[in-house]
Each structure stands twice: as C-alpha cells, then as structure tokens.
C-alpha atoms as a PDB file:
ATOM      1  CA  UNK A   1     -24.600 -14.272 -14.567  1.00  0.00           C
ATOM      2  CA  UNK A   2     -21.846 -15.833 -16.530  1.00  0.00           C
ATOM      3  CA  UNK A   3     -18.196 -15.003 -16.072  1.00  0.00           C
ATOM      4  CA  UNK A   4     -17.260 -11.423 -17.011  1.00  0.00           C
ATOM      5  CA  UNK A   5     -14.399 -10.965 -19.466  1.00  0.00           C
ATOM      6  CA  UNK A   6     -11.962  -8.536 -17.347  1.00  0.00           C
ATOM      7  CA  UNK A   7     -11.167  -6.578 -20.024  1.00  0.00           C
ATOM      8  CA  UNK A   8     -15.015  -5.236 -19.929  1.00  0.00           C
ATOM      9  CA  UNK A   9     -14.734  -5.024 -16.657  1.00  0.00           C
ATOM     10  CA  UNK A  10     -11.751  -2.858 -16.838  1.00  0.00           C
ATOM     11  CA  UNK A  11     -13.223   0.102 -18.723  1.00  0.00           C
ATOM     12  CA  UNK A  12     -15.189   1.444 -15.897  1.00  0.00           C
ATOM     13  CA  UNK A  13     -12.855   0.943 -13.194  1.00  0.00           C
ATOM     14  CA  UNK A  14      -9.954   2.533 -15.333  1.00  0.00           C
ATOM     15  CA  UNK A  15     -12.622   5.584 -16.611  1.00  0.00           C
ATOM     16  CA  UNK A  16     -14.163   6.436 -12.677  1.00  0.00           C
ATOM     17  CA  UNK A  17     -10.699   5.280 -11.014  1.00  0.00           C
ATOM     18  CA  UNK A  18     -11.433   2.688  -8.710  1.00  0.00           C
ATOM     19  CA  UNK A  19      -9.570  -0.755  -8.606  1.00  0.00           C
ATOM     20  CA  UNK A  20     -10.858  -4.173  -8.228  1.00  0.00           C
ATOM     21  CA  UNK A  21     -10.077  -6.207  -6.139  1.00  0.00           C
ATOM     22  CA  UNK A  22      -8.120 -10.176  -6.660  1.00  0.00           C
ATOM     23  CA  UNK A  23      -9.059 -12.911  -4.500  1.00  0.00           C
ATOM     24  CA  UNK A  24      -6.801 -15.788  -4.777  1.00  0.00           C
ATOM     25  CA  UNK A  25      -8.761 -19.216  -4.028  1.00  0.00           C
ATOM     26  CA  UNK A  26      -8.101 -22.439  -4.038  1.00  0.00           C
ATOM     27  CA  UNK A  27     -11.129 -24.588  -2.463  1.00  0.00           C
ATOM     28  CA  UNK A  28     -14.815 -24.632  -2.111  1.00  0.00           C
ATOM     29  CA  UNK A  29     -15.241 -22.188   1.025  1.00  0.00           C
ATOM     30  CA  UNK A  30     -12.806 -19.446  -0.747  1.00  0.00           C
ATOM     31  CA  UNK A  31     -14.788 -18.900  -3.463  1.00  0.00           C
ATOM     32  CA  UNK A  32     -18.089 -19.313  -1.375  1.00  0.00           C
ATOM     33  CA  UNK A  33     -16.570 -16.317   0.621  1.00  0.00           C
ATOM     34  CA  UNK A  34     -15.287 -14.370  -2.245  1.00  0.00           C
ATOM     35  CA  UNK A  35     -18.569 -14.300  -4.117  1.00  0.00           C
ATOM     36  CA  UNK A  36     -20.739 -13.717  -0.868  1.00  0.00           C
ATOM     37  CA  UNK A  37     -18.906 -10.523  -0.371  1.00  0.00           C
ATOM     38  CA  UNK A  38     -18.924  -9.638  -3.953  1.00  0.00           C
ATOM     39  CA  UNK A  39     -22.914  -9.854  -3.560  1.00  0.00           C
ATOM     40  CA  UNK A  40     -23.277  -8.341  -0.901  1.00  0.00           C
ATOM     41  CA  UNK A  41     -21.401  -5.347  -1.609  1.00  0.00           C
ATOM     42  CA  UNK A  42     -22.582  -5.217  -4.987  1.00  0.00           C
ATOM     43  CA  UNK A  43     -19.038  -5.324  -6.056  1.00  0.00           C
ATOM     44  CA  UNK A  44     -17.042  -6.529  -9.156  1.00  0.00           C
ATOM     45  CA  UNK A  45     -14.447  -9.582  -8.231  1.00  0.00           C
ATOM     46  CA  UNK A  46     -11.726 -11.255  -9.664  1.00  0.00           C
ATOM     47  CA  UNK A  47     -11.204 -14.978  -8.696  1.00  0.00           C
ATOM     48  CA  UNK A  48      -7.587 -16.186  -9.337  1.00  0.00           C
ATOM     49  CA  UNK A  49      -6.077 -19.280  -9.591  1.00  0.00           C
ATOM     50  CA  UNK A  50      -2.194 -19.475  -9.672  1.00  0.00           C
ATOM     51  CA  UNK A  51      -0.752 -22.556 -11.447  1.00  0.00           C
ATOM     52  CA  UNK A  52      -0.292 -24.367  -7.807  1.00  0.00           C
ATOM     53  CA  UNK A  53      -3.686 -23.273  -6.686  1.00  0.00           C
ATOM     54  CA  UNK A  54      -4.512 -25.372 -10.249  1.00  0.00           C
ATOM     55  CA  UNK A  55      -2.644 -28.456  -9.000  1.00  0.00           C
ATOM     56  CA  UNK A  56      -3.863 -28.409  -5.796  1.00  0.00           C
ATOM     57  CA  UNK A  57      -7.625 -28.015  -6.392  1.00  0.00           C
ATOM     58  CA  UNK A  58      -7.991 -29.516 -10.047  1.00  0.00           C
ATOM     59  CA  UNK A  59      -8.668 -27.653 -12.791  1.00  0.00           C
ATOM     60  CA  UNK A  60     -12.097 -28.895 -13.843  1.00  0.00           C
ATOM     61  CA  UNK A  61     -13.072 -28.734 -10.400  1.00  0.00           C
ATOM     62  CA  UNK A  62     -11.841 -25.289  -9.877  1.00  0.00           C
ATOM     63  CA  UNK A  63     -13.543 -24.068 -12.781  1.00  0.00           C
ATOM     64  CA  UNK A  64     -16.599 -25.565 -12.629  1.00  0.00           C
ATOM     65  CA  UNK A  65     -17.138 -24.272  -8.964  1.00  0.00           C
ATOM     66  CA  UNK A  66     -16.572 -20.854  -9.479  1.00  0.00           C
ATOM     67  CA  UNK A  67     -18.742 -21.061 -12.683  1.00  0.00           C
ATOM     68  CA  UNK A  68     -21.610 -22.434 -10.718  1.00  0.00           C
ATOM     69  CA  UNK A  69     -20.914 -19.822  -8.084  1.00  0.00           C
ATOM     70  CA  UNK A  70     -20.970 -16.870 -10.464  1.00  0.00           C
ATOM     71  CA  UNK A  71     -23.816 -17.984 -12.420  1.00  0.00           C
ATOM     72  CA  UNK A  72     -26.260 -17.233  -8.882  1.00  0.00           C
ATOM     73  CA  UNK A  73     -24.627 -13.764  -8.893  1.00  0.00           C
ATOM     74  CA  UNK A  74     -26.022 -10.083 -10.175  1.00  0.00           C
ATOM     75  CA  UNK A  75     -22.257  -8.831  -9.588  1.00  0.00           C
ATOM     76  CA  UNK A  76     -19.850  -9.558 -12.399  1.00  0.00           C
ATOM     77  CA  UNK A  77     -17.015 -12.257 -11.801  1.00  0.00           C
ATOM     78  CA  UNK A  78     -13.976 -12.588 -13.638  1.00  0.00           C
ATOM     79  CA  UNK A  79     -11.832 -15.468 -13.523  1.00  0.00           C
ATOM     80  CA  UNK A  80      -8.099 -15.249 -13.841  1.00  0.00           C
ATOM     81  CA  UNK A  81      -5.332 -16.907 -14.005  1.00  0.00           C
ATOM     82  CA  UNK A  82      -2.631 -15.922 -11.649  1.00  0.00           C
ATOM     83  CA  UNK A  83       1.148 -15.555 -12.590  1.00  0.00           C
ATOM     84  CA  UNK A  84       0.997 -18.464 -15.733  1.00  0.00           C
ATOM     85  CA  UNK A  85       4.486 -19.198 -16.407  1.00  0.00           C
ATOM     86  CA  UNK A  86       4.258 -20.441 -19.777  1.00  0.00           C
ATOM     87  CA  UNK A  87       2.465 -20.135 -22.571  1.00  0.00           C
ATOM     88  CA  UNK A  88       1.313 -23.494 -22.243  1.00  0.00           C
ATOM     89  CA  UNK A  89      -0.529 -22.328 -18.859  1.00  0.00           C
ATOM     90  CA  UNK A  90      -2.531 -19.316 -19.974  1.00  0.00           C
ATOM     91  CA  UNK A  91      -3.877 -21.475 -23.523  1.00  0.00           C
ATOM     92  CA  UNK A  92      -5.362 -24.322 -21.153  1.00  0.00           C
ATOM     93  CA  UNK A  93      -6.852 -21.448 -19.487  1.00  0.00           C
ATOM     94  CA  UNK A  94      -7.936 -19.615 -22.279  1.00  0.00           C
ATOM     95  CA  UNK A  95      -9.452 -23.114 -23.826  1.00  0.00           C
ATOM     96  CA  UNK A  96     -10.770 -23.763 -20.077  1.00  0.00           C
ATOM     97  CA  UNK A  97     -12.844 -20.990 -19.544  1.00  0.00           C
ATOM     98  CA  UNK A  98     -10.895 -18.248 -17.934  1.00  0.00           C
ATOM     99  CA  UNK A  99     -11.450 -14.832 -18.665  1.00  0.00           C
ATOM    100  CA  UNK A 100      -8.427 -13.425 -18.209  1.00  0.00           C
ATOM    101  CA  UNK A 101      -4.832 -14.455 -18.053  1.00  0.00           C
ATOM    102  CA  UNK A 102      -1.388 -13.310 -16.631  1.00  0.00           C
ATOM    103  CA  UNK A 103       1.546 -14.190 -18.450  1.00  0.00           C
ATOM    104  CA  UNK A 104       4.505 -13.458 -16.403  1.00  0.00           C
ATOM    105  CA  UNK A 105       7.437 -13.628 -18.568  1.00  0.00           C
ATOM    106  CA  UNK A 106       9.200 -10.748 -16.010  1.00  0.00           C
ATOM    107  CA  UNK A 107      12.269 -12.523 -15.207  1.00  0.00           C
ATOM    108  CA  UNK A 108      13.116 -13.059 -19.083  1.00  0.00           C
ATOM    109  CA  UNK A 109      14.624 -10.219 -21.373  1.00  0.00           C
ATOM    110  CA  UNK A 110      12.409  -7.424 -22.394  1.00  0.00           C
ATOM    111  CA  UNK A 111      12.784  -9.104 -25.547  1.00  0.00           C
ATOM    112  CA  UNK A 112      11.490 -12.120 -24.951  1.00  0.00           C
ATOM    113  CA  UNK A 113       8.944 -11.306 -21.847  1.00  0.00           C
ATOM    114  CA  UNK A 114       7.500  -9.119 -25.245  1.00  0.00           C
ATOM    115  CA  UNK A 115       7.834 -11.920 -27.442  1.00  0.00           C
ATOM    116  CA  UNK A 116       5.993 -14.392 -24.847  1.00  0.00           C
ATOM    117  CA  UNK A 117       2.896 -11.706 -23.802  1.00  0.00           C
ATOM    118  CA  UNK A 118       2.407 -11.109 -27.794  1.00  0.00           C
ATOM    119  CA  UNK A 119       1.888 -14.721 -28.379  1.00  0.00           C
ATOM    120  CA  UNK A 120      -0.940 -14.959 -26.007  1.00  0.00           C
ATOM    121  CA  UNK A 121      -2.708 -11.673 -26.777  1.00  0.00           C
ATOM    122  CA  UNK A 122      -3.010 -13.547 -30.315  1.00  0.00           C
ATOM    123  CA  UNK A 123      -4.666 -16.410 -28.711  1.00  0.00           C
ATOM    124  CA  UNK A 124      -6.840 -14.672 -25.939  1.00  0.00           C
ATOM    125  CA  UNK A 125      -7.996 -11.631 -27.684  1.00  0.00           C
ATOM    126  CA  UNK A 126     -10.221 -13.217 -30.056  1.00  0.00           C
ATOM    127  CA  UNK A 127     -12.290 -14.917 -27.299  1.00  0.00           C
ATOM    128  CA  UNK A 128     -11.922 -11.774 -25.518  1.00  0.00           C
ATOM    129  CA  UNK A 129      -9.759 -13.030 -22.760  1.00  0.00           C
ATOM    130  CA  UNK A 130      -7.784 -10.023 -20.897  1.00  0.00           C
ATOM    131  CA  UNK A 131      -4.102 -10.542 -20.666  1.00  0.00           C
ATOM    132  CA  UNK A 132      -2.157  -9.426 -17.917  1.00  0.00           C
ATOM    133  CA  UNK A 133       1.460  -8.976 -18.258  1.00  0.00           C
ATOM    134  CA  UNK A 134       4.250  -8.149 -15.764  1.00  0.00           C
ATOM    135  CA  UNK A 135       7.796  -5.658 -15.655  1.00  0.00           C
ATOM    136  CA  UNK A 136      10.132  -4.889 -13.499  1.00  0.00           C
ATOM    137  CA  UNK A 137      10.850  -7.104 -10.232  1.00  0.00           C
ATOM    138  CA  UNK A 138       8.817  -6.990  -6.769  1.00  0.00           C
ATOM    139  CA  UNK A 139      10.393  -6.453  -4.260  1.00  0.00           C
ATOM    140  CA  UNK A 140       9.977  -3.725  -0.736  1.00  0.00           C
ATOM    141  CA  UNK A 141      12.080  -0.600  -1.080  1.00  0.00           C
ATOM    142  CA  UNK A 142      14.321  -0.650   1.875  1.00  0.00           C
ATOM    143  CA  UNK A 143      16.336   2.258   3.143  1.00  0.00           C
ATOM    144  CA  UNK A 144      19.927   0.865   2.730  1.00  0.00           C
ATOM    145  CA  UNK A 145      19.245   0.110  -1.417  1.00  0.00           C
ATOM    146  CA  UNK A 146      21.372   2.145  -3.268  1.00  0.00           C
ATOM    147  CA  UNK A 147      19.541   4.255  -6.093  1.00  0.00           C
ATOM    148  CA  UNK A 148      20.850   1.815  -8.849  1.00  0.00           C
ATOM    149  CA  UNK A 149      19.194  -1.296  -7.218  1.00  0.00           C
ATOM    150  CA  UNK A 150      16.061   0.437  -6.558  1.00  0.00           C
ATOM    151  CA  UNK A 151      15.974   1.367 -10.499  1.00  0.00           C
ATOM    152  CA  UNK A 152      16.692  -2.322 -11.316  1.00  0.00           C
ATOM    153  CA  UNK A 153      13.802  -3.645  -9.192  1.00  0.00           C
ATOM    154  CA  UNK A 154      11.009  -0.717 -10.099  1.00  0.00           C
ATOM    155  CA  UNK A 155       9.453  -0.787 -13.409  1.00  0.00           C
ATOM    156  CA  UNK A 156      10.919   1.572 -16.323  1.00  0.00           C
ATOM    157  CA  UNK A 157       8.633   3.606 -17.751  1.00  0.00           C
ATOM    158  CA  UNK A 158       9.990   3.991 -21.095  1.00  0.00           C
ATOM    159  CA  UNK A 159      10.167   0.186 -21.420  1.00  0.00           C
ATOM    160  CA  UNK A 160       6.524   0.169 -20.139  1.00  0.00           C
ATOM    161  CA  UNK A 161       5.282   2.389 -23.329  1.00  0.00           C
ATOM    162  CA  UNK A 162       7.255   0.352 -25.092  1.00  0.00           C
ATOM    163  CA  UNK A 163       5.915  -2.986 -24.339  1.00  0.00           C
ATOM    164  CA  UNK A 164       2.318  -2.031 -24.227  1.00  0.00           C
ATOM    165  CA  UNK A 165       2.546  -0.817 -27.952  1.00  0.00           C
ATOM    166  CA  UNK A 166       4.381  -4.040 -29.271  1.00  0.00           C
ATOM    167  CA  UNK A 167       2.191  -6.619 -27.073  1.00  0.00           C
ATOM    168  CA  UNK A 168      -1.396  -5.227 -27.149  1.00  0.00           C
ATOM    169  CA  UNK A 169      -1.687  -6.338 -23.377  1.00  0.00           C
ATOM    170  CA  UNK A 170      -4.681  -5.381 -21.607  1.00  0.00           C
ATOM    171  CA  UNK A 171      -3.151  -4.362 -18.208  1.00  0.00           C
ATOM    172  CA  UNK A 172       0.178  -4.283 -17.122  1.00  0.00           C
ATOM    173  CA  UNK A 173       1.615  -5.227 -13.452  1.00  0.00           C
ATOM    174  CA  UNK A 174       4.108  -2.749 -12.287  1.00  0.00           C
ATOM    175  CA  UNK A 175       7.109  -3.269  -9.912  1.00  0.00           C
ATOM    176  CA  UNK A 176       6.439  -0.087  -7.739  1.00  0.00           C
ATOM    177  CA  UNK A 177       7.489  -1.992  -4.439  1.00  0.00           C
ATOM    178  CA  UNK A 178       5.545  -4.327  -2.884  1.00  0.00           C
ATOM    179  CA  UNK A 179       6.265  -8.137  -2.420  1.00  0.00           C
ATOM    180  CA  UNK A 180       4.865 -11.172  -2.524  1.00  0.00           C
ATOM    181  CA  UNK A 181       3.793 -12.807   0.998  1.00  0.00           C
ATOM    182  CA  UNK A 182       3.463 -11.533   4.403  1.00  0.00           C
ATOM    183  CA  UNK A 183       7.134 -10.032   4.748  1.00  0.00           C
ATOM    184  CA  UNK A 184       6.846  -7.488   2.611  1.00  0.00           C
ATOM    185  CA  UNK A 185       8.782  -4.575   4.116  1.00  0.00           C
ATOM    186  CA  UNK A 186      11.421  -4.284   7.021  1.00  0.00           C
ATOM    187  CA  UNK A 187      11.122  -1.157   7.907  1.00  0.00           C
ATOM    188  CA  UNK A 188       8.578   1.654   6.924  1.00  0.00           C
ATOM    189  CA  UNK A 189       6.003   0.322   4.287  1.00  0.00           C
ATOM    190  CA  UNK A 190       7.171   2.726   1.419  1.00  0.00           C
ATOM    191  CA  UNK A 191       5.462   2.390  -2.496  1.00  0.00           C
ATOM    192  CA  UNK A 192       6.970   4.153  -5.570  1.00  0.00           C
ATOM    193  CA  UNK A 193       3.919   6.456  -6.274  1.00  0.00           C
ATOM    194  CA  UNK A 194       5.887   8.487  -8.390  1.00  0.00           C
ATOM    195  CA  UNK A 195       6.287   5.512 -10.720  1.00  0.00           C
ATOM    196  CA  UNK A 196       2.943   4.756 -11.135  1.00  0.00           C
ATOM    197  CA  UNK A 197       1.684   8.572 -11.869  1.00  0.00           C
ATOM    198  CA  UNK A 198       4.070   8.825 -14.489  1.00  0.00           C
ATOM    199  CA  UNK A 199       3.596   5.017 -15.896  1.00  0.00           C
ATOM    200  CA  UNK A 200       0.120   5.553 -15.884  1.00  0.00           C
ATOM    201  CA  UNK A 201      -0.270   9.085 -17.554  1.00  0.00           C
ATOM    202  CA  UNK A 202       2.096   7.269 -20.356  1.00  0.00           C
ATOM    203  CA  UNK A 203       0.664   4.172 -21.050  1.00  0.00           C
ATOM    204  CA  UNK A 204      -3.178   4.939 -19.976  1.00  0.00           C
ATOM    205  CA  UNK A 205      -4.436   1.179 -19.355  1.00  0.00           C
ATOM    206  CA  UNK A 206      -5.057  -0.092 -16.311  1.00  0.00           C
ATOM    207  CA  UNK A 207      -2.246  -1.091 -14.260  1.00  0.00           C
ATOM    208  CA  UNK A 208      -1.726  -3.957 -11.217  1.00  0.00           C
ATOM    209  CA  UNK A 209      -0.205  -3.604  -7.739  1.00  0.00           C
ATOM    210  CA  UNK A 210       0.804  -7.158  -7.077  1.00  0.00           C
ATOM    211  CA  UNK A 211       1.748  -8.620  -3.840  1.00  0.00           C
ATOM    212  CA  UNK A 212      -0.839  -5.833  -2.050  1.00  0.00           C
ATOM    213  CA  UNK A 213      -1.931  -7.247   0.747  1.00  0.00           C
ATOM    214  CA  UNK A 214      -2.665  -5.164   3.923  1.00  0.00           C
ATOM    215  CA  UNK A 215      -1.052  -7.844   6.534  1.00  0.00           C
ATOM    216  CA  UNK A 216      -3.193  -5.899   9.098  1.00  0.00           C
ATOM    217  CA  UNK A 217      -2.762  -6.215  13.006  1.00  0.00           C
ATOM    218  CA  UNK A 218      -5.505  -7.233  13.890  1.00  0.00           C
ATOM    219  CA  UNK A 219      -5.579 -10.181  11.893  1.00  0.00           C
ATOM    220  CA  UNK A 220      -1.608 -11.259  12.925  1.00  0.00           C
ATOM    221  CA  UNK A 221      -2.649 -10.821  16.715  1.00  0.00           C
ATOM    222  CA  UNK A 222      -5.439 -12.706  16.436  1.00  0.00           C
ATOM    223  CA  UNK A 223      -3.175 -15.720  14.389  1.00  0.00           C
ATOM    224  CA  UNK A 224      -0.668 -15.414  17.029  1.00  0.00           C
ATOM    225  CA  UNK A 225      -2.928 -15.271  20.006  1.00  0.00           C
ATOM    226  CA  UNK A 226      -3.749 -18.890  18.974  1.00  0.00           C
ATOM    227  CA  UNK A 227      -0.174 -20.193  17.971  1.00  0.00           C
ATOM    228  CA  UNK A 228       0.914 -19.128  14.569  1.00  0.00           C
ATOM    229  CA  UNK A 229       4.307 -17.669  14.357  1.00  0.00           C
ATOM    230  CA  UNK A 230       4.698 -14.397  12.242  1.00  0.00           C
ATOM    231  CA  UNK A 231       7.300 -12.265  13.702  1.00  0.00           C
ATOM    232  CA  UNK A 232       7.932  -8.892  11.568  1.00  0.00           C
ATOM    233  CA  UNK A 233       5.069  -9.135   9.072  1.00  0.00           C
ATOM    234  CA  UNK A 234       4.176  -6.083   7.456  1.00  0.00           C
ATOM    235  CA  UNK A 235       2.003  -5.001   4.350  1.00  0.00           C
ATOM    236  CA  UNK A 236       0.606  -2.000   2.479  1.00  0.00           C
ATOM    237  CA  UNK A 237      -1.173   0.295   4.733  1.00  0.00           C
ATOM    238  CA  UNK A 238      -4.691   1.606   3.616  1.00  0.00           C
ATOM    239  CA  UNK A 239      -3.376   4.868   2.556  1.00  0.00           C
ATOM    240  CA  UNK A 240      -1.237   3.845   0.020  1.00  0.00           C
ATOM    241  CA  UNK A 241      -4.050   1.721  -1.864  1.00  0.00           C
ATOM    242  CA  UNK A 242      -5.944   4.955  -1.440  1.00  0.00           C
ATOM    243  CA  UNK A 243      -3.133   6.986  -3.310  1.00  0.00           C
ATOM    244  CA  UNK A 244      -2.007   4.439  -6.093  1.00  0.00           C
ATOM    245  CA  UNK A 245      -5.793   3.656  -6.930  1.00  0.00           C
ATOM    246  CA  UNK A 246      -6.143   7.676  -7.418  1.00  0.00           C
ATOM    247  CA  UNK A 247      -2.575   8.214  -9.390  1.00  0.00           C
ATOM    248  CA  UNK A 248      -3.685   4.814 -11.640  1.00  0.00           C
ATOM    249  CA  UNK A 249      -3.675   1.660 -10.299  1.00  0.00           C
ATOM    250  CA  UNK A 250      -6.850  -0.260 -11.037  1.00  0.00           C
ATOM    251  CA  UNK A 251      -6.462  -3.999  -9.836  1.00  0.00           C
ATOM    252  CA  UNK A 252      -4.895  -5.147  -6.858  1.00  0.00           C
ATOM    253  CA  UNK A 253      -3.764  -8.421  -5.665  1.00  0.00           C
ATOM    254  CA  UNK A 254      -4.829  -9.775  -1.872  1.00  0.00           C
ATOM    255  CA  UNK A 255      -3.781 -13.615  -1.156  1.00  0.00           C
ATOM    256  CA  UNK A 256      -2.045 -12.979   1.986  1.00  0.00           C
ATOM    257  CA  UNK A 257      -4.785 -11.179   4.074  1.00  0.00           C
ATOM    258  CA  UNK A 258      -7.200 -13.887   3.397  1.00  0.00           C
ATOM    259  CA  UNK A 259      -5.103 -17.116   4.154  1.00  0.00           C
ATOM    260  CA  UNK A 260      -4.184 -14.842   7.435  1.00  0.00           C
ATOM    261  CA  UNK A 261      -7.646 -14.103   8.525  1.00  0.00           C
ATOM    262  CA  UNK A 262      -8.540 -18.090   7.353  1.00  0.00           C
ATOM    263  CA  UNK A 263      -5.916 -19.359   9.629  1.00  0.00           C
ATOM    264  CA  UNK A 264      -6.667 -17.492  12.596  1.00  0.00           C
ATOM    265  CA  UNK A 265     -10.355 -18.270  12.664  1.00  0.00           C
ATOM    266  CA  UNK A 266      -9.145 -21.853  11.937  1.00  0.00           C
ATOM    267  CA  UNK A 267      -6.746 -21.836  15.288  1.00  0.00           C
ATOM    268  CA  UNK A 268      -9.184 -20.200  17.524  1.00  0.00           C
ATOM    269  CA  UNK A 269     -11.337 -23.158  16.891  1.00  0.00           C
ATOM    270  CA  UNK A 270      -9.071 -25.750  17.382  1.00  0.00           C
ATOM    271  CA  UNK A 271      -7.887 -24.232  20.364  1.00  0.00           C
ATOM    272  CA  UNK A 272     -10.929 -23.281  22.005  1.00  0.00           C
ATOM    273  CA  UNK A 273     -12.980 -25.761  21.088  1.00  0.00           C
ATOM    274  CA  UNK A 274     -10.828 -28.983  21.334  1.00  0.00           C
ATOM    275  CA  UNK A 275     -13.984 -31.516  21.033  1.00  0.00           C
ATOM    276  CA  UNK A 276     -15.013 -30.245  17.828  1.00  0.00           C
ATOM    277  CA  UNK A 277     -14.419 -32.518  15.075  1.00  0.00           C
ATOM    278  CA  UNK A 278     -16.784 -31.606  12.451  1.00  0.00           C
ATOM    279  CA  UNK A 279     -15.344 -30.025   9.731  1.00  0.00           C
ATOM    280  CA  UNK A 280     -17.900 -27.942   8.943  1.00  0.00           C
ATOM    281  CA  UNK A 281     -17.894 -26.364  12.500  1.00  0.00           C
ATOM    282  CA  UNK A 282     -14.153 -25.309  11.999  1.00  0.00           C
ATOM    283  CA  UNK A 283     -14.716 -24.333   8.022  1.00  0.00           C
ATOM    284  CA  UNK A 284     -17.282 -22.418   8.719  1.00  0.00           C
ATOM    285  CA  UNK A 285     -15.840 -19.431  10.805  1.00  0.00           C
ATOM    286  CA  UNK A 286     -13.013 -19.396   8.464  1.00  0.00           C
ATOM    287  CA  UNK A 287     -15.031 -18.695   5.352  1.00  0.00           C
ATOM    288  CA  UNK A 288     -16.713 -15.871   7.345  1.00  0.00           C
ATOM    289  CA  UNK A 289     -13.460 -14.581   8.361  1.00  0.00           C
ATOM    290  CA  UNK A 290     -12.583 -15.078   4.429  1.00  0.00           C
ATOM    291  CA  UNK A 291     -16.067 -12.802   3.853  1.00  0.00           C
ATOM    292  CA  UNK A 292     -15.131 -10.270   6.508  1.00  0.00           C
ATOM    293  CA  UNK A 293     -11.644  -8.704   5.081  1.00  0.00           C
ATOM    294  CA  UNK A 294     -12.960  -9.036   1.249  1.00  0.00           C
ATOM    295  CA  UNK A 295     -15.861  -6.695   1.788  1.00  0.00           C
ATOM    296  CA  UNK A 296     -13.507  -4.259   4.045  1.00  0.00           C
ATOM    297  CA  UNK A 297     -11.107  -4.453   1.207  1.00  0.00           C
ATOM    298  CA  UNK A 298     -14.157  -3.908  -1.667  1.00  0.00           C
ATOM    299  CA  UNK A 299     -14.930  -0.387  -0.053  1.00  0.00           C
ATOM    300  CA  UNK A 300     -11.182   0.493   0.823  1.00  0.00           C
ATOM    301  CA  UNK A 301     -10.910  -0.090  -3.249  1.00  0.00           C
ATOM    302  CA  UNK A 302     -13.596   1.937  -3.994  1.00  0.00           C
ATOM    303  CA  UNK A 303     -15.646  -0.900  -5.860  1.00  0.00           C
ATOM    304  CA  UNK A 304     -18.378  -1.398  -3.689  1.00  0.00           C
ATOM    305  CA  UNK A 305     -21.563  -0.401  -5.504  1.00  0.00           C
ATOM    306  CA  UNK A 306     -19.866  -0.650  -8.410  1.00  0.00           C
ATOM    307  CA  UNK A 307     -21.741  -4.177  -9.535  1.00  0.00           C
END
C-alpha cells in the first residue's frame, strides 16, 4: 500500500494503548529488514531517516526505496523524519514525501521551540503530515543528580499542556530519561514513569520515548565475542517499555539495537569466514539479524497483529 500518514496511524495505537515501533535506516538491507518484519508480524512501522541518515543515503534514493518497499506491503508504513533541525529540513520532507516529521527545536526557548513546531504544523497539516515535536532534555537519571537537575532535564508538564495547545503538534517526545546511543545509564536503568502518567492524562496525544533502545546482552556479547568494544552499555529493560506503553507512551525510538545486532552478525562473518568476499554473503546475515530484534521488539510493543 502507499505510505501511511502517522497521524492515522496514531489513533488506534493511542485509543487500544500499544506503541509503534521506529526503525531508523539508512541503506537498502535496513529497510528490506524493517518491512519484512513489519509483514510478517502484521505490524504497523515507522521508517526514519535523521538528517545524516539523509546525507549519507540520498534523499531521492532513500525515499524512493522505502516507497517501493511499502507499496508490496498489507501493513501500513509511515515514513518519518527523525530529529529535523530546521524548518528548512522537515518542508523538503514534507514536499518529498514523508509522512511525518520531527521538529526538534528542544534546545531553544519554550518560546521559540513553540514558535518553530507552529510553523511546520501550518505547512504539514494540510497534506496531513504528523508533526512530532520535542521538550525537555534526554538524558539517564543517575543517582548522584540533585532534584533540581533532574527537573531541568525531565519534561514539565505544565509547559507540555501548554505547548500542545499553542502548536497543534500531533505527538510530543518527552524527556522522561532515556538517552541517545548505547550508554544510556550508569547505574540502574531508571525511567520517570511518574512523568509520563501525569503528562499523558494532561495532554491526551500520543507521546514518544526517544533514545529507547533495549541494548540487550545478548546482542553486546555476541558484538564483543567477535571484536567490538562496548564496555558499560546499558538500555531500557523490557519492563519499562511494558509500563510507559500502559501509563501513555505510544511510539518508541530503536536505532541502537539494530546497528548492534547488524554489527555483530557483520563481525562473526568476517571473522569466521575470512575467504568470504561477497558482499552479499556478509549483508545477508546482517539484515536477518536486522529482522530478528524488530519483530521481538513489534510484540514487546504490543503492535504485532495490529496491521
């Protein structure tokens, strides 16, 4: 089928409480993963694209893949643009064939990250394009904050009513503390769930854990078994996705887990099988390890059968 708008594909998964899962790609056997799963799990998916991924890929080629991709598919497949820094970014996108943008104007003043998000709602919404906005600052909540920092970092709820009502966004990415990357906490993985019950019940759309991914064991042993080097790495554990889907949280972001599980299965070749030089011998086993985690994380978010 043709790409989905997100914002239609938001009602249901905001009205039965389930979240959908992001996949950040960037090249040909990504999104052949990505969409595989989505299919086979019968499963709603975002694509994203950050701004590098963009640069790196092309953006006519980027688009036009995942079109062709989506247009095989009976599950619906939104395509989103990933942290756009300026407004400049999420227009091409809109004009390009996105259908759905983030704006991240979070490190500006309330003010202005309002100012910023309202002039692309004006621009997406009648194409309707979903707009994703950001507050607050990630970052992992650590013991030895102090109750000040923590508050500085974490999304405000009042200012989250607030900015909803003036921009019109369609879902809003909370600071509830996670992190971008594979380092996201140092010691106990601990999330702000009391932030996103009470943003939630206030502001009622759907809402975005951001730098989510899972960082699981078994993919960093497996990484490390055949030389990569990530001492201390450490993600969300299942049991919080289970929580903040059920107190409101109904999108989550995974970039980490899959260049993780890509890498390893790219490693094990190399090392293993040092005569190999056909690409497609090597790419292979990493889109399949690409495949494996999406679908795990597609029925750890509930949206499995959902398509």
């Amino acid at each position: 089928m043709p790409l989905v708008s997100l914002i239609d594909m938001y009602k249901p998964a905001n009205e039965q409480h389930y979240a959908i899962g992001q996949f950040n790609v960037n090249n040909l056997e990504f999104i052949q993963a990505t969409l595989e799963a989505a299919e086979e799990m019968k499963s709603p998916i975002i694509l994203a694209a950050s701004t590098s991924a963009i640069k790196y890929a092309g953006f006519d080629y980027l688009v036009n893949i995942v079109r062709t991709g989506a247009s095989k598919m009976t599950a619906p497949v939104a395509l989103h643009l990933d942290h756009g820094a300026t407004i400049d970014d999420a227009k091409k996108c809109i004009d390009g064939g996105f259908t759905s943008v983030m704006i991240d104007a979070s490190h500006e003043s309330f003010e202005e990250n309002i100012r910023i998000t309202k002039e692309v709602v004006k621009m997406a919404h009648p194409k309707n394009i979903a707009v994703e906005a950001e507050l607050g600052r990630l970052g992992g909540i650590e013991d030895n904050v102090s109750v000040s920092e923590k508050e500085a970092i974490l999304t405000d709820p009042d200012q989250a009513v607030e900015f909803v009502k003036q921009t019109g966004c369609d879902a809003l990415a909370v600071a509830v503390g996670t992190s971008h990357g594979a380092y996201k906490f140092k010691g106990e993985a601990r999330l702000a769930f009391d932030r996103i019950e009470i943003i939630k019940k206030r502001v009622k759309i759907p809402l975005v854990l951001h730098g989510a991914s899972g960082v699981g064991q078994e993919l960093l042993d497996k990484a490390q078994k055949y030389g990569a080097k990530l001492p201390g790495a450490k993600g969300v554990p299942d049991e919080a996705y289970k929580r903040a889907i059920a107190l409101g949280i109904n999108k989550i972001n995974i970039d980490t887990d899959l260049r993780l599980s890509w890498i390893g299965a790219v490693r094990e070749i190399i090392a293993t099988k040092p005569e190999e030089f056909d690409p497609r011998k090597v790419l292979g086993p990493a889109r399949e390890a690409v495949k494996k985690v999406v679908m795990g994380k597609m029925k750890l978010f509930d949206s499995a059968g959902k398509g």
